[in-house]
N, C-alpha and C. Protein backbone atom coordinates (compact mmCIF):
# COMPACT_ATOMS: atom_id res chain seq x y z
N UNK A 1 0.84 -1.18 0.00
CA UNK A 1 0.00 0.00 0.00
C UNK A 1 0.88 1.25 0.00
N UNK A 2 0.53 2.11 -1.05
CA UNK A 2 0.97 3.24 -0.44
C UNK A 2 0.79 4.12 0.14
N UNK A 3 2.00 5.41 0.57
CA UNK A 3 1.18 6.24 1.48
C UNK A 3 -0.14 6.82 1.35
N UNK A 4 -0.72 7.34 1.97
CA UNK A 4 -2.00 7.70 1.96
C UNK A 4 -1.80 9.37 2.57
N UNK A 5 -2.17 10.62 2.03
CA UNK A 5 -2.15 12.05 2.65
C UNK A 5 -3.40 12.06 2.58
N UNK A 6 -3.78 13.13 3.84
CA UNK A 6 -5.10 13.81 3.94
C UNK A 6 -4.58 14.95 5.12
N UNK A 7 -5.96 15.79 4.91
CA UNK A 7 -5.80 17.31 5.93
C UNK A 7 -6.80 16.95 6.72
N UNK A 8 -6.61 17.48 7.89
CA UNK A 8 -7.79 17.46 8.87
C UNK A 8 -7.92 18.89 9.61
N UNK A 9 -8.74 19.61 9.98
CA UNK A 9 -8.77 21.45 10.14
C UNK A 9 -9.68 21.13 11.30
N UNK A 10 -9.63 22.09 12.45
CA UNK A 10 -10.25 22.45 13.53
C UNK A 10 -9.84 23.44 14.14
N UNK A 11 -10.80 24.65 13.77
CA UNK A 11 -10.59 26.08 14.13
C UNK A 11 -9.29 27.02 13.69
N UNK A 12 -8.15 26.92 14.37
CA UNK A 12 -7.34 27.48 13.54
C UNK A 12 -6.00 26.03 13.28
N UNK A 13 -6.48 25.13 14.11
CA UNK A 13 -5.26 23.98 13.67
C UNK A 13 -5.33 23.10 12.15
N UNK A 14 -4.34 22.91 11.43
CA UNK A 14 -4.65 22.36 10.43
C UNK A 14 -3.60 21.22 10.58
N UNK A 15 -3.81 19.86 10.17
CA UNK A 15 -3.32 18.42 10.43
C UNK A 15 -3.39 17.66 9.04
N UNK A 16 -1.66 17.53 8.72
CA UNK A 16 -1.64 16.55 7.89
C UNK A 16 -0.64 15.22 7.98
N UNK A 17 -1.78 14.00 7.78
CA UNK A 17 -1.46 12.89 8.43
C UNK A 17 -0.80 11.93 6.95
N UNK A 18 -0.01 11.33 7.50
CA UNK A 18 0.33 10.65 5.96
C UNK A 18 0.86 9.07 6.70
N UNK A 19 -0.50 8.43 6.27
CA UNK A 19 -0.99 6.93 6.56
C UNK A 19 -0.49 5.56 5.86
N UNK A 20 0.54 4.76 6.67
CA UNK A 20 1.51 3.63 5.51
C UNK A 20 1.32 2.23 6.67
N UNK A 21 1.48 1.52 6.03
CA UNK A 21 1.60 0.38 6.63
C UNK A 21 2.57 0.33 7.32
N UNK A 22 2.51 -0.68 8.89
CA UNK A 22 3.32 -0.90 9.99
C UNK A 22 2.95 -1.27 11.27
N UNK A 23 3.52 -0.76 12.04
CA UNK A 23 2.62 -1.39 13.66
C UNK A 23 2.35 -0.42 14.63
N UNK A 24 1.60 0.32 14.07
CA UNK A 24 0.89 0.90 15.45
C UNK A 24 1.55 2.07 15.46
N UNK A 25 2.41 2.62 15.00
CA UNK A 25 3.42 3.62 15.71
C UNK A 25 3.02 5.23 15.10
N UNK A 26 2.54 6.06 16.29
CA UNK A 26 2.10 7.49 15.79
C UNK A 26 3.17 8.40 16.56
N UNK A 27 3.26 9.28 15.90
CA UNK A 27 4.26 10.40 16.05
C UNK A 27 4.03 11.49 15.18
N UNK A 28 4.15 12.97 16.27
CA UNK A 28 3.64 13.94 15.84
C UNK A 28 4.39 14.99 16.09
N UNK A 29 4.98 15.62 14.58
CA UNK A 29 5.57 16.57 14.93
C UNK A 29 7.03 16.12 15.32
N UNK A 30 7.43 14.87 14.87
CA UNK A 30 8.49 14.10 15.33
C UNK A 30 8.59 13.82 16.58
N UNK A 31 7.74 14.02 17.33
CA UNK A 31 7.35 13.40 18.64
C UNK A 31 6.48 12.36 18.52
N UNK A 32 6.50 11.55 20.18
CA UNK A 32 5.91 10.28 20.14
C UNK A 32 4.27 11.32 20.77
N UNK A 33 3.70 10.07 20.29
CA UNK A 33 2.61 10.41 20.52
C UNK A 33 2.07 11.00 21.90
N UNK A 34 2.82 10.36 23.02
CA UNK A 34 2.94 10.40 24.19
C UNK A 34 3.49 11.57 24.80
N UNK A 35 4.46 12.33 24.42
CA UNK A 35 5.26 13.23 24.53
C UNK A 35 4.77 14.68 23.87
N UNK A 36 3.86 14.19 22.87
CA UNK A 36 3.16 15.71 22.12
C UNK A 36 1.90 16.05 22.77
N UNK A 37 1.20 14.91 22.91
CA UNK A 37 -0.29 14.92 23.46
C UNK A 37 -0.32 14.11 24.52
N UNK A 38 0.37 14.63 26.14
CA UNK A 38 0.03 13.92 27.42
C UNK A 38 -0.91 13.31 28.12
N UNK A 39 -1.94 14.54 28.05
CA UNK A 39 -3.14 13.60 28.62
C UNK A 39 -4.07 12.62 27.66
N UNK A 40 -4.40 11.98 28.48
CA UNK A 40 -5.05 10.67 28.42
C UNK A 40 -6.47 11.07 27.00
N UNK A 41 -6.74 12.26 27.52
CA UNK A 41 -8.15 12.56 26.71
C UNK A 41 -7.55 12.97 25.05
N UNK A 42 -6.56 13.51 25.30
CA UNK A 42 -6.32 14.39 23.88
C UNK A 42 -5.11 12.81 22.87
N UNK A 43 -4.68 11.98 23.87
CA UNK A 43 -4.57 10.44 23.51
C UNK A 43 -5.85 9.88 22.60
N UNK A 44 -6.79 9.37 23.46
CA UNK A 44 -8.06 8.93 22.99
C UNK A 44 -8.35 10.04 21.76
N UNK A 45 -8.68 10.66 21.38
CA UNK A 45 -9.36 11.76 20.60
C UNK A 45 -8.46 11.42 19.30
N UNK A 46 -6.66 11.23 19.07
CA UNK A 46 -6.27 11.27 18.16
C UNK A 46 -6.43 9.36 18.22
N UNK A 47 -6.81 8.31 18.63
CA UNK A 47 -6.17 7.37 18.61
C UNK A 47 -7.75 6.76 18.09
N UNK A 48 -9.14 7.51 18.11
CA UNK A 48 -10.01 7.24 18.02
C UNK A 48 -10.68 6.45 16.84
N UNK A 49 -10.44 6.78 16.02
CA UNK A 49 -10.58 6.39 14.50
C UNK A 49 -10.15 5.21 14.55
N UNK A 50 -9.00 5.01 14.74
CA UNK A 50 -7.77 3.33 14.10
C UNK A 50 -8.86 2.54 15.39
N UNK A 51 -9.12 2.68 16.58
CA UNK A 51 -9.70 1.70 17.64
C UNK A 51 -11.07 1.74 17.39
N UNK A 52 -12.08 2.34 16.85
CA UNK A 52 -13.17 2.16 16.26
C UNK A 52 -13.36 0.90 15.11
N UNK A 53 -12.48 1.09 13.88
CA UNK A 53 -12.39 0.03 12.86
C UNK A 53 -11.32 -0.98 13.56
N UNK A 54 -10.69 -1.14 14.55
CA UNK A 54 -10.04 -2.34 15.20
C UNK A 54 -8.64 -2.31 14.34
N UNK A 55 -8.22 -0.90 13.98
CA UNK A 55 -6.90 -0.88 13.36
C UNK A 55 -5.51 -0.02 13.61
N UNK A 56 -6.10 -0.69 14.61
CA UNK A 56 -4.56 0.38 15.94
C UNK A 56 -3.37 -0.03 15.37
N UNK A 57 -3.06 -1.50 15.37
CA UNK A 57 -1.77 -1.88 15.23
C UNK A 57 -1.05 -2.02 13.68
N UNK A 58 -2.21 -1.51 12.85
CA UNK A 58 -2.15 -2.30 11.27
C UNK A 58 -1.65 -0.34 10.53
N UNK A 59 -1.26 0.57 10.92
CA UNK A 59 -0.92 1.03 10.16
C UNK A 59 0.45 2.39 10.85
N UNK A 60 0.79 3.12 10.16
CA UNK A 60 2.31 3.48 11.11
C UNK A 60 1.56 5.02 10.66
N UNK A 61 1.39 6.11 11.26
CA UNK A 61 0.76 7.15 11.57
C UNK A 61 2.20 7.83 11.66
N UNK A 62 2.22 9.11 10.78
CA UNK A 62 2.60 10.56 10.50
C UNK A 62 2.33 11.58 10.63
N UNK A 63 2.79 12.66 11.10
CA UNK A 63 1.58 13.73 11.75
C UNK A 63 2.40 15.27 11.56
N UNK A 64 1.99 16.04 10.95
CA UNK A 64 2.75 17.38 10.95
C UNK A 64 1.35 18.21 11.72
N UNK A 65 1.60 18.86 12.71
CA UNK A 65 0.18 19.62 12.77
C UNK A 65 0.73 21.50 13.34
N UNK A 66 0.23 22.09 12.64
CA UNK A 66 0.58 23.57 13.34
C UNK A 66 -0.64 24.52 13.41
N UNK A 67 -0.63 25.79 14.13
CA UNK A 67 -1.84 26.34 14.86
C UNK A 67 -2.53 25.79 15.40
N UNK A 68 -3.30 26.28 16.50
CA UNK A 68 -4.23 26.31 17.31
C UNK A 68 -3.67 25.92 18.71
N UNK A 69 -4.73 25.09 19.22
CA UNK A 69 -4.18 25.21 21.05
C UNK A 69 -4.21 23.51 20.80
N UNK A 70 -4.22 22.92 21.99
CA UNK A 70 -3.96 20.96 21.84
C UNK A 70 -4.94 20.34 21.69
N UNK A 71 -6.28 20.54 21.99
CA UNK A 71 -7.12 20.23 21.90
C UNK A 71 -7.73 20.51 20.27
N UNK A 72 -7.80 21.29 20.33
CA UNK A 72 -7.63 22.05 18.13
C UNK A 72 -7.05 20.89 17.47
N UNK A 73 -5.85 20.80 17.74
CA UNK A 73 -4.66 19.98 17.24
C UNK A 73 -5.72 19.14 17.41
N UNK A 74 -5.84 17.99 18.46
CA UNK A 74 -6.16 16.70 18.33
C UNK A 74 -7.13 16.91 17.28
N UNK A 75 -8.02 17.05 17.68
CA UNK A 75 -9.33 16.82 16.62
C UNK A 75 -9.05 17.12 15.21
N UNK A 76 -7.71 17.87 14.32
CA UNK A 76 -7.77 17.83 13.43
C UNK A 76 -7.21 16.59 13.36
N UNK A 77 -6.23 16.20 14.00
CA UNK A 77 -5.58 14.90 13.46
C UNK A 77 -6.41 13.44 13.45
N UNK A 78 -7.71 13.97 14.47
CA UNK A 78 -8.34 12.76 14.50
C UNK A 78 -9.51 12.82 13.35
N UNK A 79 -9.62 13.90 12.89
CA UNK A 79 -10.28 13.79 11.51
C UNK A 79 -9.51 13.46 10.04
N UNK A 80 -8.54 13.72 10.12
CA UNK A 80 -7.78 13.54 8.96
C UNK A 80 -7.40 12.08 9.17
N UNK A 81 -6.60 11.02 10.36
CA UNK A 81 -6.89 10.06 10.14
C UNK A 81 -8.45 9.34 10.03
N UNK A 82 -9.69 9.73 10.24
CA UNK A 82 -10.75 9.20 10.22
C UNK A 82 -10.81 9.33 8.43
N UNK A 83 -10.88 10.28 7.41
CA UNK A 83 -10.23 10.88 6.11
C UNK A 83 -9.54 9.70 5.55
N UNK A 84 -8.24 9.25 5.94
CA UNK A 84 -7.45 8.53 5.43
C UNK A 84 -7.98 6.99 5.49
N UNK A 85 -8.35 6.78 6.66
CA UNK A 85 -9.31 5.63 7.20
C UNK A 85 -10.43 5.09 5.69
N UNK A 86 -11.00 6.12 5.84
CA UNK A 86 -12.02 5.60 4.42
C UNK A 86 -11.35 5.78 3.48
N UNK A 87 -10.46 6.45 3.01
CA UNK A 87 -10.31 5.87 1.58
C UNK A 87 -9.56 4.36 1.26
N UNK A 88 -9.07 4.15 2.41
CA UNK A 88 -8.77 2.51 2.40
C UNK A 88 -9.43 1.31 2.14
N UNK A 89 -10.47 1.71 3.00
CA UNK A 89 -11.36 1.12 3.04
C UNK A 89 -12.93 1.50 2.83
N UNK A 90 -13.65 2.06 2.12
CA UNK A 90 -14.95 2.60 2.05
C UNK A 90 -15.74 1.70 3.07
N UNK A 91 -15.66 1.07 3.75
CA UNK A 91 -16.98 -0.15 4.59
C UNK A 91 -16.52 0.62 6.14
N UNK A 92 -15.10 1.29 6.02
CA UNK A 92 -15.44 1.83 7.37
C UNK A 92 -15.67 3.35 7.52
N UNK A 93 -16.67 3.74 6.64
CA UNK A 93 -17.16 4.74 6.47
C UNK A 93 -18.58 4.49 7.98
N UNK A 94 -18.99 3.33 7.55
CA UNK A 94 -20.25 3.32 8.37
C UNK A 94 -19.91 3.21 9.63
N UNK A 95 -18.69 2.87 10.33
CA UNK A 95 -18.69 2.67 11.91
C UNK A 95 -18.32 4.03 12.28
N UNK A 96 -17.25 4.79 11.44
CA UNK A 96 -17.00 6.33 11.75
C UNK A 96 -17.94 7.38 11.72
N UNK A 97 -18.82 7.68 10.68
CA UNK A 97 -20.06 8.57 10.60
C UNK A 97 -21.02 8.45 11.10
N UNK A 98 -21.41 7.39 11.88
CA UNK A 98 -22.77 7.98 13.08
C UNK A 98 -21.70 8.16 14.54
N UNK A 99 -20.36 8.22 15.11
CA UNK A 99 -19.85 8.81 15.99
C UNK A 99 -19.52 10.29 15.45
N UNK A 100 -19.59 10.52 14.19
CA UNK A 100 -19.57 12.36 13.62
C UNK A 100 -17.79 12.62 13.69
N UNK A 101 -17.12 11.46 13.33
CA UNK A 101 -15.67 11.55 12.77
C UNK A 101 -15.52 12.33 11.35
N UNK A 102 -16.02 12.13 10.40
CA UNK A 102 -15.95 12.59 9.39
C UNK A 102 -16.59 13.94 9.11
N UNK A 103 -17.11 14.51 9.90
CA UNK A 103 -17.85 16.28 10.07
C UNK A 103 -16.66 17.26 10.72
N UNK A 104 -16.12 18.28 9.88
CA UNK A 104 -15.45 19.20 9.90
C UNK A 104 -16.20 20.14 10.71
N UNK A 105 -16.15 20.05 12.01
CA UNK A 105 -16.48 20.64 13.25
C UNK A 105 -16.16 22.63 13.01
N UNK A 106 -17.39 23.25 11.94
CA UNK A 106 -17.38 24.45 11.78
C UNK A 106 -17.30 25.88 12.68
N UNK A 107 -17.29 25.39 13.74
CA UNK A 107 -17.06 26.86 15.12
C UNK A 107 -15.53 27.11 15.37
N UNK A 108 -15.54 28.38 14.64
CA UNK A 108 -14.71 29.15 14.90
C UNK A 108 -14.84 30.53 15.98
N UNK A 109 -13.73 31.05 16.29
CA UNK A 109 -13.72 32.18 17.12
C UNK A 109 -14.65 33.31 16.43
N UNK A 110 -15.46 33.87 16.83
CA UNK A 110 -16.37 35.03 16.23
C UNK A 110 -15.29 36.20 16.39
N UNK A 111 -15.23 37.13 15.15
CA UNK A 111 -14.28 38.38 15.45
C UNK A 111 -14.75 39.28 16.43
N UNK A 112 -13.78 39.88 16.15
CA UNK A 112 -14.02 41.51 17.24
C UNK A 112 -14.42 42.44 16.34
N UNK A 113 -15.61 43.38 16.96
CA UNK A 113 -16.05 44.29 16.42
C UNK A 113 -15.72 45.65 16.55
N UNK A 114 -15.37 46.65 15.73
CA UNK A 114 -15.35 47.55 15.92
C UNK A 114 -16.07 48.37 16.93
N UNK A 115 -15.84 49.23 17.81
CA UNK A 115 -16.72 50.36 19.04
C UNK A 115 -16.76 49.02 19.97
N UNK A 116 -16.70 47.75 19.92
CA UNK A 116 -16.71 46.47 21.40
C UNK A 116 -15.37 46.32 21.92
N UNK A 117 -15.54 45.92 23.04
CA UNK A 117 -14.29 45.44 23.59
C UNK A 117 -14.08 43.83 22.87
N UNK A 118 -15.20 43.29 22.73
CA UNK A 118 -14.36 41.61 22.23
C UNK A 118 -15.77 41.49 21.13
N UNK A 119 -15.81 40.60 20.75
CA UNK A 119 -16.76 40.07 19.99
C UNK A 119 -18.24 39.98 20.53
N UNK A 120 -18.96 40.11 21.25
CA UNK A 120 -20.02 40.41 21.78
C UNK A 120 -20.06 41.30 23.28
N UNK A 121 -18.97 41.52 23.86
CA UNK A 121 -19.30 42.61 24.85
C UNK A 121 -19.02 43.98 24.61
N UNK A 122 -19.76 44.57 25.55
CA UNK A 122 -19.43 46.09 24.68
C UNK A 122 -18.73 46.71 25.97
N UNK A 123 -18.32 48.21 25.17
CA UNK A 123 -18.08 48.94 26.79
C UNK A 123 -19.49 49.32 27.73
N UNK A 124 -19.03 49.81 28.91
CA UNK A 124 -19.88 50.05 29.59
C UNK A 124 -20.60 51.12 29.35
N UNK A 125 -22.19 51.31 29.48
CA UNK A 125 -22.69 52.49 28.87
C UNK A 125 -23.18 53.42 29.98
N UNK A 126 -22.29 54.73 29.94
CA UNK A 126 -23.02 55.98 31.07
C UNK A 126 -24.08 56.29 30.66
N UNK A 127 -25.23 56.89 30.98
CA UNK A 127 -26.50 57.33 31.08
C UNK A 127 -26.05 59.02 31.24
N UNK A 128 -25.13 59.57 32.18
CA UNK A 128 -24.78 60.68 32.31
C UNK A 128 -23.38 60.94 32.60
């Protein structure tokens, strides 16, 4: 098989994963998986996809990811492998899309408005 590229985007992080045969082994950013993304939750979130279709150990995971905060990060990477996931295989389209892996999670930061202090608060208003 060969490699496999895809992008995965969440808010301002953008994630590109490039998917090859091997055992299990993810690394991001030339870090181990362990070492980029510590806790346990933002673990699960990128590891989600491959343990859904029962294919943790069956492929060797690549990961460049830049912007946003860690949580950003994960979820792009866990969409872009969910991305790479189906085109391998189209049959595991159906175990990923009713958990909402494959939906490009659209909420972004709302701007700042001109005359507001942030994006929906304003200054304080005197009366006199």
């Amino acid at each position: 098989m060969a490699t496999i590229h895809k992008i995965g985007r969440r808010k301002t992080a953008v994630a590109r994963v490039y998917l090859a045969d091997g055992k299990g082994n993810i690394t991001v950013n030339n870090k181990s998986l362990e070492n980029y993304f510590p806790t346990a939750i933002l673990q699960y979130k990128v590891k989600q996809a491959l343990t859904l279709t029962n294919q943790a150990d069956s492929f060797d995971v690549k990961v460049t990811v830049q912007g946003g905060g860690s949580t950003g990060q994960a979820e792009a990477v866990r969409l872009a492998i969910s991305r790479a996931i189906c085109e391998i295989n189209p049959e595991n389209r159906l175990a990923l899309k009713p958990e909402g892996l494959l939906t490009r999670d659209p909420r972004m930061v709302e701007r700042k408005k001109f005359g507001q202090k942030k994006a929906r608060k304003k200054y304080q208003f005197s009366k006199r």
